[in-house]
Protein backbone atom coordinates (compact mmCIF):
# COMPACT_ATOMS: atom_id res chain seq x y z
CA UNK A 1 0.00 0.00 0.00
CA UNK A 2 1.17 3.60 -0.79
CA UNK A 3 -0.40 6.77 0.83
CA UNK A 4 0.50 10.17 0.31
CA UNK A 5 0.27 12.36 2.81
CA UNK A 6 -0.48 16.16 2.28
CA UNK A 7 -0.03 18.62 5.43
CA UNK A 8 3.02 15.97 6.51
CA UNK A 9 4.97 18.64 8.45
CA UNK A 10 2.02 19.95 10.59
CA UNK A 11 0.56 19.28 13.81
CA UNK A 12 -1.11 15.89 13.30
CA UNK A 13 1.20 14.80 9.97
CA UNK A 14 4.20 13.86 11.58
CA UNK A 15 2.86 11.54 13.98
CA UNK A 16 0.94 9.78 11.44
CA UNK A 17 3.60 9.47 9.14
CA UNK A 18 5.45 7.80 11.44
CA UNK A 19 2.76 5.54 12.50
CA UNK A 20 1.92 4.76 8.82
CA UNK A 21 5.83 3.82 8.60
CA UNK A 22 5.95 1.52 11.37
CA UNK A 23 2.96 -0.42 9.80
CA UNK A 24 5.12 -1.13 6.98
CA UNK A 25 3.02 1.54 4.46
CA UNK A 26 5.23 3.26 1.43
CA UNK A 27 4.25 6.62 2.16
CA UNK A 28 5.49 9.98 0.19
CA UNK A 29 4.96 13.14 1.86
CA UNK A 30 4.08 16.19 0.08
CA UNK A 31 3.79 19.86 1.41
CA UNK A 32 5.98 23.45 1.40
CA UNK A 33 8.29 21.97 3.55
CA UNK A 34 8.86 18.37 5.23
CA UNK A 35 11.61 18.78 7.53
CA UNK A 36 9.92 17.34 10.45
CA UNK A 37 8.92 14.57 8.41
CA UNK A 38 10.54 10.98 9.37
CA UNK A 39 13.25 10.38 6.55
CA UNK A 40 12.14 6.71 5.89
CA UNK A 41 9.20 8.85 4.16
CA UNK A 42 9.88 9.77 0.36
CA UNK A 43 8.89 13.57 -0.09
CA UNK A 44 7.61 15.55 -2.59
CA UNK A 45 8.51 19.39 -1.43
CA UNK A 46 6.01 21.93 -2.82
CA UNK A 47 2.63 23.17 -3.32
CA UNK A 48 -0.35 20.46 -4.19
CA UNK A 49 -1.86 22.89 -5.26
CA UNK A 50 0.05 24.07 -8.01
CA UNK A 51 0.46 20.59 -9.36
CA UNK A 52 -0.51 19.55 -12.86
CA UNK A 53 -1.17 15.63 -11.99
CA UNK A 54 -0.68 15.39 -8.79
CA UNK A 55 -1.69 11.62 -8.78
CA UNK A 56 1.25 11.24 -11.25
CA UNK A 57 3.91 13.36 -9.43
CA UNK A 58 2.93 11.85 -6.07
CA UNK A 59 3.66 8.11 -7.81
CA UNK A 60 0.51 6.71 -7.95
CA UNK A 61 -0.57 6.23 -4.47
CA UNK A 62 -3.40 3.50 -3.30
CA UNK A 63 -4.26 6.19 -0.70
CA UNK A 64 -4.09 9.83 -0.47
CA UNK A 65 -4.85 11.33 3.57
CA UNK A 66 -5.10 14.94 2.54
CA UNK A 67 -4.35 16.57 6.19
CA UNK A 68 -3.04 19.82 4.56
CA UNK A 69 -5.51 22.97 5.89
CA UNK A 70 -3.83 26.69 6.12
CA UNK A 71 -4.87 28.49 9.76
CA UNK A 72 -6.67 25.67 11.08
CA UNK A 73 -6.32 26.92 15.03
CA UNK A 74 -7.48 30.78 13.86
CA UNK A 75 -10.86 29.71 13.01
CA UNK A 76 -12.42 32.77 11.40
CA UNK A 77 -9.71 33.15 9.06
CA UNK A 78 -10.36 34.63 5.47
CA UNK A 79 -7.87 31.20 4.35
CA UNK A 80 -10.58 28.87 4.75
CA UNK A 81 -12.80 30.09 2.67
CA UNK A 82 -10.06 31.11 -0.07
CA UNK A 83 -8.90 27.94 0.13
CA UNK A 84 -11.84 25.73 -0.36
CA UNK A 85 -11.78 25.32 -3.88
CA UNK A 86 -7.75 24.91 -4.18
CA UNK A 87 -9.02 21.75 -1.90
CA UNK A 88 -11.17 20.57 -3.79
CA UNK A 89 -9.72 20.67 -7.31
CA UNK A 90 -6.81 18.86 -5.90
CA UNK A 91 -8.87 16.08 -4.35
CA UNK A 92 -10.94 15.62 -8.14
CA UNK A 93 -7.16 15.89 -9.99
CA UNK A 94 -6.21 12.43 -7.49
CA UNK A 95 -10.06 10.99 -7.92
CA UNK A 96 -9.42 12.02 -11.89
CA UNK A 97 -6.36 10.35 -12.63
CA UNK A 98 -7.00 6.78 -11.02
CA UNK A 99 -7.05 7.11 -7.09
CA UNK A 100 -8.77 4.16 -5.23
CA UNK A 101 -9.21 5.88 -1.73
CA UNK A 102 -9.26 9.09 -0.05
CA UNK A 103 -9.47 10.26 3.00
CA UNK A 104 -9.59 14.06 4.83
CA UNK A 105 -9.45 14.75 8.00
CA UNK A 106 -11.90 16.64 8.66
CA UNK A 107 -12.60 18.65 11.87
CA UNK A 108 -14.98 18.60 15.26
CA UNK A 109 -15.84 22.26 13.95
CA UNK A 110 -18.41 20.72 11.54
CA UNK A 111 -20.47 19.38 14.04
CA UNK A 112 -20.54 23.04 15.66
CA UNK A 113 -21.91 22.75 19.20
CA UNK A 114 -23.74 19.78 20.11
CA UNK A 115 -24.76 18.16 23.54
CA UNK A 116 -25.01 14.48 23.32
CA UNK A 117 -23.12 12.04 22.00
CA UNK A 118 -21.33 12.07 18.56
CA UNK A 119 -21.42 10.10 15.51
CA UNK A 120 -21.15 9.95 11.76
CA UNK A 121 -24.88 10.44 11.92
CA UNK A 122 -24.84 13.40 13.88
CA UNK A 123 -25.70 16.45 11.69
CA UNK A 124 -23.31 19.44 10.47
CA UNK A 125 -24.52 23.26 11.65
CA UNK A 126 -20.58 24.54 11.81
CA UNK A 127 -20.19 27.68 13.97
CA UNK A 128 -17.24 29.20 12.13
CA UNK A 129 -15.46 29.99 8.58
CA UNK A 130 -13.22 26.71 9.60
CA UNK A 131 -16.15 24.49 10.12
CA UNK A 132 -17.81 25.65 7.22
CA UNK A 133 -14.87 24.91 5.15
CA UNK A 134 -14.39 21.89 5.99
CA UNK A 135 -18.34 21.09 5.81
CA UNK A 136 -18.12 22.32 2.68
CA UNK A 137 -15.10 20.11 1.56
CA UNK A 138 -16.46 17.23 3.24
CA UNK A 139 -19.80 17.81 0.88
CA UNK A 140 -17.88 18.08 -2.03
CA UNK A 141 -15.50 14.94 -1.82
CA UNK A 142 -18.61 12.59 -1.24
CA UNK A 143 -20.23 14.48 -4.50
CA UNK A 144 -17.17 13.90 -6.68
CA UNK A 145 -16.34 10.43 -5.88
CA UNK A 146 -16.96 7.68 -8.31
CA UNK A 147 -17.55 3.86 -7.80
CA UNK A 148 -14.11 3.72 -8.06
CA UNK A 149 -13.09 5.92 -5.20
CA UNK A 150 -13.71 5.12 -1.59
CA UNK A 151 -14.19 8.03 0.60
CA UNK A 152 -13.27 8.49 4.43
CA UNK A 153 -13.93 11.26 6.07
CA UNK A 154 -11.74 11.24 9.54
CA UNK A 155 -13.02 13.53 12.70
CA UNK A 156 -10.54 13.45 15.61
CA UNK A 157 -12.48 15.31 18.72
């Protein structure tokens, strides 16, 4: 199995990477910069979003986890917003060239607040320009996915 990983450097990225490495996954890391990235990872240094193919010039991956997300602890930042279709053309360039699985993290900020417990059931009414980003994302990736793309879309609370 091969993954790419977008966002690799950032808060959640690295320790993922690593635990995707220990399993024994060929992951390639993509993102401005992947310093902090574990250097049994292959990298990719640069902008997804400025790539052509991306499935191509990431190497065909099985998987991508797309973690990248500018400003993602300022929550009413203009970048979310700006962003949201840079997100989602990447995501149809990997469903458009061949990719079998993808999977965004997506964000407790979707769910906006809620008393009770939580599931994949429980309905979006984001609070914020971050939540609604990332609502809006998660809308779009289950709209452009084919048959032949599998779709997982992670929440860590």
């Amino acid at each position: 199995m091969k993954i790419a990983v977008t966002g690799a450097n950032g808060f959640l990225g690295v320790g993922i990477v690593d635990s995707l490495l220990a399993a024994g996954v060929d992951v390639v890391v993509v993102g401005l910069t992947t310093e902090r990235v574990n250097d049994a990872a292959e990298r990719v240094d640069g902008d997804v979003f400025q790539m052509k193919n991306p499935f191509e010039e990431l190497g065909r991956p099985d998987c991508v986890l797309h973690l990248a997300w500018r400003d993602g602890f300022i929550h009413g930042s203009d970048a979310h917003l700006e962003d949201l279709s840079k997100h989602v053309c990447f995501i149809q360039k990997m469903i458009d060239g061949g990719l079998g699985r993808v999977a965004v993290m997506g964000s407790m900020h979707e769910i906006g607040f809620f008393e009770g417990c939580i599931n994949e059931a429980t309905p979006c009414n984001p609070q914020n320009m971050y939540g609604i980003a990332k609502n809006a994302l998660r809308q779009a990736v289950f709209t452009m996915a084919s048959e032949k793309t599998a779709v997982q879309w992670l929440r860590g609370f």
